[in-house]
N, C-alpha and C. Protein backbone atom coordinates (compact mmCIF):
# COMPACT_ATOMS: atom_id res chain seq x y z
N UNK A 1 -143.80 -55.32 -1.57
CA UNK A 1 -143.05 -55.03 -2.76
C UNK A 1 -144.04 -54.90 -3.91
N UNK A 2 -143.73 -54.17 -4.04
CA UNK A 2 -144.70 -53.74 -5.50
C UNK A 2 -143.89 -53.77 -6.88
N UNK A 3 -144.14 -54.98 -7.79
CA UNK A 3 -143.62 -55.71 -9.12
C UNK A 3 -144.29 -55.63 -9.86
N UNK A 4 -144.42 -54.79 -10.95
CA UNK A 4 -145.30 -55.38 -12.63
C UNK A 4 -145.47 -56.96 -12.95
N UNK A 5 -144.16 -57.34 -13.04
CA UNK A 5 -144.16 -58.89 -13.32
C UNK A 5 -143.76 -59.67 -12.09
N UNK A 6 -143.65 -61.11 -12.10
CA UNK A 6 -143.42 -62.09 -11.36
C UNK A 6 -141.57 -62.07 -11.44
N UNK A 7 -141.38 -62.37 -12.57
CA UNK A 7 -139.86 -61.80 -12.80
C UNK A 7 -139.21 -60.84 -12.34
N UNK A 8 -139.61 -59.64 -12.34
CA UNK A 8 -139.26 -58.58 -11.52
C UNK A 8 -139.43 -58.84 -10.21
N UNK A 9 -140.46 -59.46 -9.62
CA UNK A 9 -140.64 -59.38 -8.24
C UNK A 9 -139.64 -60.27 -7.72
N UNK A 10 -139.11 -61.31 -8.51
CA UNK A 10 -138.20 -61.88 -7.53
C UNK A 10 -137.15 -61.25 -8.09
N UNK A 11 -136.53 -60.53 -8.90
CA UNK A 11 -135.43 -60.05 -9.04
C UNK A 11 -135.69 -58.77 -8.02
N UNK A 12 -136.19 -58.14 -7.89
CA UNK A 12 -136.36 -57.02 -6.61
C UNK A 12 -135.96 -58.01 -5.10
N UNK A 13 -136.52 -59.01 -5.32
CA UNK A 13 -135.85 -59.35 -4.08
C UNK A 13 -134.48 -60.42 -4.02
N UNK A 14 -134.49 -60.68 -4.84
CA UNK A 14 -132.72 -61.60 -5.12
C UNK A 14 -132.08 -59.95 -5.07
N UNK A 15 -132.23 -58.84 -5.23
CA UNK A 15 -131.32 -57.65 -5.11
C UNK A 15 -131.15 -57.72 -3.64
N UNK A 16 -132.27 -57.14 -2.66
CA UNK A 16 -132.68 -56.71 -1.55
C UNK A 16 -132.12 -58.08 -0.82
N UNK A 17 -131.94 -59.15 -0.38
CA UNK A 17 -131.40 -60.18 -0.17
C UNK A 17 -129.88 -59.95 -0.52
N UNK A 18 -129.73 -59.53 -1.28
CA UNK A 18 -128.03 -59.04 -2.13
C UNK A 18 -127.37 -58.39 -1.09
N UNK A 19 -128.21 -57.44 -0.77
CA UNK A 19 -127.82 -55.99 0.15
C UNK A 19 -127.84 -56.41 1.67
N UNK A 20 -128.77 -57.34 1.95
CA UNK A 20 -128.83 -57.65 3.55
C UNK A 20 -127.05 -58.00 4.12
N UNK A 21 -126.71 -58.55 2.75
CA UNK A 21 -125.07 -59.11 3.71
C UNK A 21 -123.62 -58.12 3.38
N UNK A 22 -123.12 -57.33 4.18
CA UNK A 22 -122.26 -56.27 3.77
C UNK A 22 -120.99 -56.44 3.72
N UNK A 23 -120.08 -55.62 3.59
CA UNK A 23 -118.80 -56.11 3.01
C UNK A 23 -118.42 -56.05 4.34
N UNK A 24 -117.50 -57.14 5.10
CA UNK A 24 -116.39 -57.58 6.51
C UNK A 24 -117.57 -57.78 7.04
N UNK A 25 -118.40 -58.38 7.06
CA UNK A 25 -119.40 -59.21 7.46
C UNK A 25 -118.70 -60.64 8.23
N UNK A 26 -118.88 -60.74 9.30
CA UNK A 26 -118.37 -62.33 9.90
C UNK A 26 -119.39 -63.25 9.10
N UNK A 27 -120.27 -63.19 9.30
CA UNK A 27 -121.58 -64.45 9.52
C UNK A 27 -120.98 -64.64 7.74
N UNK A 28 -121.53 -65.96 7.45
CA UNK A 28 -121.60 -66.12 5.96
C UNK A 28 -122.64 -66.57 5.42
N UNK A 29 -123.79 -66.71 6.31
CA UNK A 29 -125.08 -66.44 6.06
C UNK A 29 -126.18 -65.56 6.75
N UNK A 30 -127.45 -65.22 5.89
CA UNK A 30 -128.19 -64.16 5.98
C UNK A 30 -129.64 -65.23 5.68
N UNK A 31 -130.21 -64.69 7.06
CA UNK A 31 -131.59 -65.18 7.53
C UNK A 31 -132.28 -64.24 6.11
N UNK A 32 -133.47 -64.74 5.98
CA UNK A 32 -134.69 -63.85 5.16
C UNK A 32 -136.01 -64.30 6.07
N UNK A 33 -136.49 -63.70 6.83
CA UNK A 33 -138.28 -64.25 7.93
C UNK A 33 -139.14 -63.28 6.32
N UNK A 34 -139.77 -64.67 6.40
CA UNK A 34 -141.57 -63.80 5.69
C UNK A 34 -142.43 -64.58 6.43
N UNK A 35 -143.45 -63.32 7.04
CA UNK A 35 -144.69 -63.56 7.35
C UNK A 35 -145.86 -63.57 6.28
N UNK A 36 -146.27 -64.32 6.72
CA UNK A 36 -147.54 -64.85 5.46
C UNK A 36 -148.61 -65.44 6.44
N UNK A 37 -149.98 -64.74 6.24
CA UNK A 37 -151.19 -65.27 6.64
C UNK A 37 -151.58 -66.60 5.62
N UNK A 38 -151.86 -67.90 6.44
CA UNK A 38 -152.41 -68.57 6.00
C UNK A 38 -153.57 -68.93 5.42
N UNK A 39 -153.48 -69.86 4.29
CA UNK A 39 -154.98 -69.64 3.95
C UNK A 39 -155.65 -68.62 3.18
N UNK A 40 -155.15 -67.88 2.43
CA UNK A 40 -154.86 -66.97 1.81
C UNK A 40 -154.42 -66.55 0.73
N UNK A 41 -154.72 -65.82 -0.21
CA UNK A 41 -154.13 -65.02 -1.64
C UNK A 41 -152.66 -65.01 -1.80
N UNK A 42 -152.23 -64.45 -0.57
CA UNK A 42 -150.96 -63.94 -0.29
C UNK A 42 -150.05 -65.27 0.03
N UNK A 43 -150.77 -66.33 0.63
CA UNK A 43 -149.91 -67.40 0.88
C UNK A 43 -149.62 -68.12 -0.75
N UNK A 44 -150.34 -68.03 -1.31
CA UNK A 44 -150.32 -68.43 -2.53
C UNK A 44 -149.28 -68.37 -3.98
N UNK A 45 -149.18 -66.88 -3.44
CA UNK A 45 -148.60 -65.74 -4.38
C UNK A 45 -147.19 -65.76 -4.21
N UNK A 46 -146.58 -66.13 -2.42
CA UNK A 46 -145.40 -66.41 -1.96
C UNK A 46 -145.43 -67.70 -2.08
N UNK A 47 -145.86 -68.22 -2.45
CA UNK A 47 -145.21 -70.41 -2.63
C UNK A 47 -145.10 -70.27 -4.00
N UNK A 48 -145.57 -69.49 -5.01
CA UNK A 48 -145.18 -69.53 -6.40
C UNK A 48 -143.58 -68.82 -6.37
N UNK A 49 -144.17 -67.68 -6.06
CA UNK A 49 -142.61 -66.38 -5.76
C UNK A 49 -141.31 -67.39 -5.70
N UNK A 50 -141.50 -67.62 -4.05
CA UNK A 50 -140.60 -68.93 -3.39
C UNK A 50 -140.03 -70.07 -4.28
N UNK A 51 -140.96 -70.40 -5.06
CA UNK A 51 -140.65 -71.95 -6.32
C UNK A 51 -139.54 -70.93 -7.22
N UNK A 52 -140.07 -69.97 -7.57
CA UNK A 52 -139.32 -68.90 -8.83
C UNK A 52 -137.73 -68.95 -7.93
N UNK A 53 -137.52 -68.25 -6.70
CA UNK A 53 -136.55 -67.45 -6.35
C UNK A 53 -135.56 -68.82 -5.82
N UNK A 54 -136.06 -70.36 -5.62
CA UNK A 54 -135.35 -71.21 -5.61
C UNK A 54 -135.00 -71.90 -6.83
N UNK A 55 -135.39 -71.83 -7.73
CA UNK A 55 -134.77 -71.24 -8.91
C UNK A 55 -133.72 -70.69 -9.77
N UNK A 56 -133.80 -69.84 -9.39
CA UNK A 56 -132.67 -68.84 -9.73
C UNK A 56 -131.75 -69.06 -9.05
N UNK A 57 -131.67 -69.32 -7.76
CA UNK A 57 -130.79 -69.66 -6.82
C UNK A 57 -129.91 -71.13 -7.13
N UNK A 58 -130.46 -71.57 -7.76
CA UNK A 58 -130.09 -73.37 -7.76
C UNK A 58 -129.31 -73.05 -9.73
N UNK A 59 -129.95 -72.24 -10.61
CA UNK A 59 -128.71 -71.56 -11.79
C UNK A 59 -128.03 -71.12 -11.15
N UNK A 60 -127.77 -70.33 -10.12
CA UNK A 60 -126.69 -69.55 -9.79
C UNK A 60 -125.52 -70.32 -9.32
N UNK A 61 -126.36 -71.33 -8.56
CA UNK A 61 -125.24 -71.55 -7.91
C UNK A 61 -124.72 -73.04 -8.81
N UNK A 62 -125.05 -73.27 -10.13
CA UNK A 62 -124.68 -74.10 -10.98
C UNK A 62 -123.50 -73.33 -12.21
N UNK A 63 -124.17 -72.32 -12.23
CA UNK A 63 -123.05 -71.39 -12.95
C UNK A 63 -121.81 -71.18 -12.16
N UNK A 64 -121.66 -71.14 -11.18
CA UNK A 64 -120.87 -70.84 -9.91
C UNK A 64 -120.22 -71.76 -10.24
N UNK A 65 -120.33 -72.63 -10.02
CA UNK A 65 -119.49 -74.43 -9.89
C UNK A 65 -119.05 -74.87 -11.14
N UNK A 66 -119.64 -74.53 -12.35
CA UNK A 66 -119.19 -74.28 -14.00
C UNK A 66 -118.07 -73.78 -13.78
N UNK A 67 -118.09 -72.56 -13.10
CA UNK A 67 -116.75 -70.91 -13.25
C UNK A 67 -115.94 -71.53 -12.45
N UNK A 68 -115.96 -72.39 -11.20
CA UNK A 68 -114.86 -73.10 -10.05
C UNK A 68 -114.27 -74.05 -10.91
N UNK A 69 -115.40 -75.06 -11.85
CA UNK A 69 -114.69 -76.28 -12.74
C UNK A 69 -113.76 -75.64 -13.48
N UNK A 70 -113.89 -74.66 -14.64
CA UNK A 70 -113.14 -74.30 -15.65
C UNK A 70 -112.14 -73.65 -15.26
N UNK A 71 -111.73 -72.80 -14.14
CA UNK A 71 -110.86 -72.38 -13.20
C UNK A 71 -110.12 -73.31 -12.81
N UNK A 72 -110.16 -74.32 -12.36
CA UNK A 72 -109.32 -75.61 -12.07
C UNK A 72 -108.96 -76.39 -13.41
N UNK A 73 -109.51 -76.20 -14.38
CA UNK A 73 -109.15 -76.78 -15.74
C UNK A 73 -107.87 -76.42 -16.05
N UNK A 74 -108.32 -74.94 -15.68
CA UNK A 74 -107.07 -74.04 -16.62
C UNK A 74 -105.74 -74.22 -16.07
N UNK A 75 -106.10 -74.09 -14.61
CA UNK A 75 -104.58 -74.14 -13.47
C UNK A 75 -104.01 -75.36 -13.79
N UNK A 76 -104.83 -76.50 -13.60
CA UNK A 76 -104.13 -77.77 -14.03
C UNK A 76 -103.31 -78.02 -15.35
N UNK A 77 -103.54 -77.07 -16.62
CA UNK A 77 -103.22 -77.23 -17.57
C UNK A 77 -102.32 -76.30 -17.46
N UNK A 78 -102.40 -75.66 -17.02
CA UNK A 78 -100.91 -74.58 -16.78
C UNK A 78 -99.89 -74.88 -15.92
N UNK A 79 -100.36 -75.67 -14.94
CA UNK A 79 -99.37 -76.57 -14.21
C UNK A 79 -98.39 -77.55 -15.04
N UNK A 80 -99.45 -78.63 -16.13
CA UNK A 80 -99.06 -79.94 -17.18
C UNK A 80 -98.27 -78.80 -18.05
N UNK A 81 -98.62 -77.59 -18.34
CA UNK A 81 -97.68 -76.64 -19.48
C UNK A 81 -96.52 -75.91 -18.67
N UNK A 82 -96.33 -76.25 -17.74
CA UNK A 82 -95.22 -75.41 -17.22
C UNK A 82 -94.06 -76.71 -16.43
N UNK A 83 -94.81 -78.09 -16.31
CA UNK A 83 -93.79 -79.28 -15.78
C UNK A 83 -93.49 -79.78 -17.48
N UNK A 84 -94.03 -79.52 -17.94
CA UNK A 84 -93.43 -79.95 -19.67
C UNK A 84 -92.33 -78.92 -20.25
N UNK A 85 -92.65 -77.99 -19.66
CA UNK A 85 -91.78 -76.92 -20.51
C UNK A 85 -90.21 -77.37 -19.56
N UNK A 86 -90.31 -77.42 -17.86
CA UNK A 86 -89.02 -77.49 -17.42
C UNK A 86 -88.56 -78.48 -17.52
N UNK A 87 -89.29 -79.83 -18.33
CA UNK A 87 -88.42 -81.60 -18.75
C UNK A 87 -88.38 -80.89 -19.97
N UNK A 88 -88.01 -80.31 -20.88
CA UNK A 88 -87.77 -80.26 -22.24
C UNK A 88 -86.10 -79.84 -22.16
N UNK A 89 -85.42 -80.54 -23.35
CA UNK A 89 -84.11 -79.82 -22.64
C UNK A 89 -84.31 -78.27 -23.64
N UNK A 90 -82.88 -78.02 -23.59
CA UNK A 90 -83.35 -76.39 -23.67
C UNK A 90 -82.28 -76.57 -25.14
N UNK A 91 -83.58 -75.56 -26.28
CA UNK A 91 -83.01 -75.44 -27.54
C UNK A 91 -82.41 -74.36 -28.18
N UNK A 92 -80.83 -74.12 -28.61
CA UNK A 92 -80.51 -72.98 -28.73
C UNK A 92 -81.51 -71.83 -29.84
N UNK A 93 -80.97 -70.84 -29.81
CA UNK A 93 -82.16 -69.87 -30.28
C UNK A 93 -81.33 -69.69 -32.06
N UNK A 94 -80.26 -69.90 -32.38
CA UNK A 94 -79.47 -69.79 -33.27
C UNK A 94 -79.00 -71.24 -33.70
N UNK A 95 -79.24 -71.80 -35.08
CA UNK A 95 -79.16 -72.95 -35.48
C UNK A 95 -77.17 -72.70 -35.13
N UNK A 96 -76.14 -72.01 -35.76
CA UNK A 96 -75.34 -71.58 -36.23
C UNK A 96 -74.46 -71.76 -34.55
N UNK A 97 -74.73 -71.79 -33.66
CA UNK A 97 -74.20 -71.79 -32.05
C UNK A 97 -73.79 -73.32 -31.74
N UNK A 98 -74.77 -73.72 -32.67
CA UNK A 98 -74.34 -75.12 -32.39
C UNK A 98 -73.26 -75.98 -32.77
């Protein structure tokens, strides 16, 4: 993969990782193999990469669980706003009916 920045390079591959898993897919996970010579430039370059792209992965999946919390906030409160509304007795709409 060829990246200008370090940033880019793992966003080129958080994409490409994106794409490995397709839509009606059974499996619900997706292997990634990297070969890397040891001892090496390249081993180096992928244990930084690797630190970056676990990373991003560990926001994501904190934002994720933010969007699941506040999603359950709301339902619950729409649940407490909708068992309040049917114990209320019911108020005519015209003072004058009464």
């Amino acid at each position: 993969m060829l990246a200008s920045t370090a940033d880019k390079a793992v966003d080129y591959e958080l994409q490409a990782i994106g794409r490995a898993r397709r839509h009606g897919q059974l499996r619900s996970v997706v292997h990634v193999w990297r070969f890397v010579t040891a001892g090496t430039l390249e081993q180096v370059i992928t244990e930084q990469h690797q630190g970056a792209l676990w990373q991003c992965e560990q926001v994501r999946q904190q934002q994720h669980q933010e969007l699941l919390e506040r999603a359950q906030r709301r339902e619950q409160e729409a649940q407490a706003a909708a068992a309040q509304a049917a114990e209320a007795p019911a108020q005519p709409d015209d003072p004058a009916e009464e």
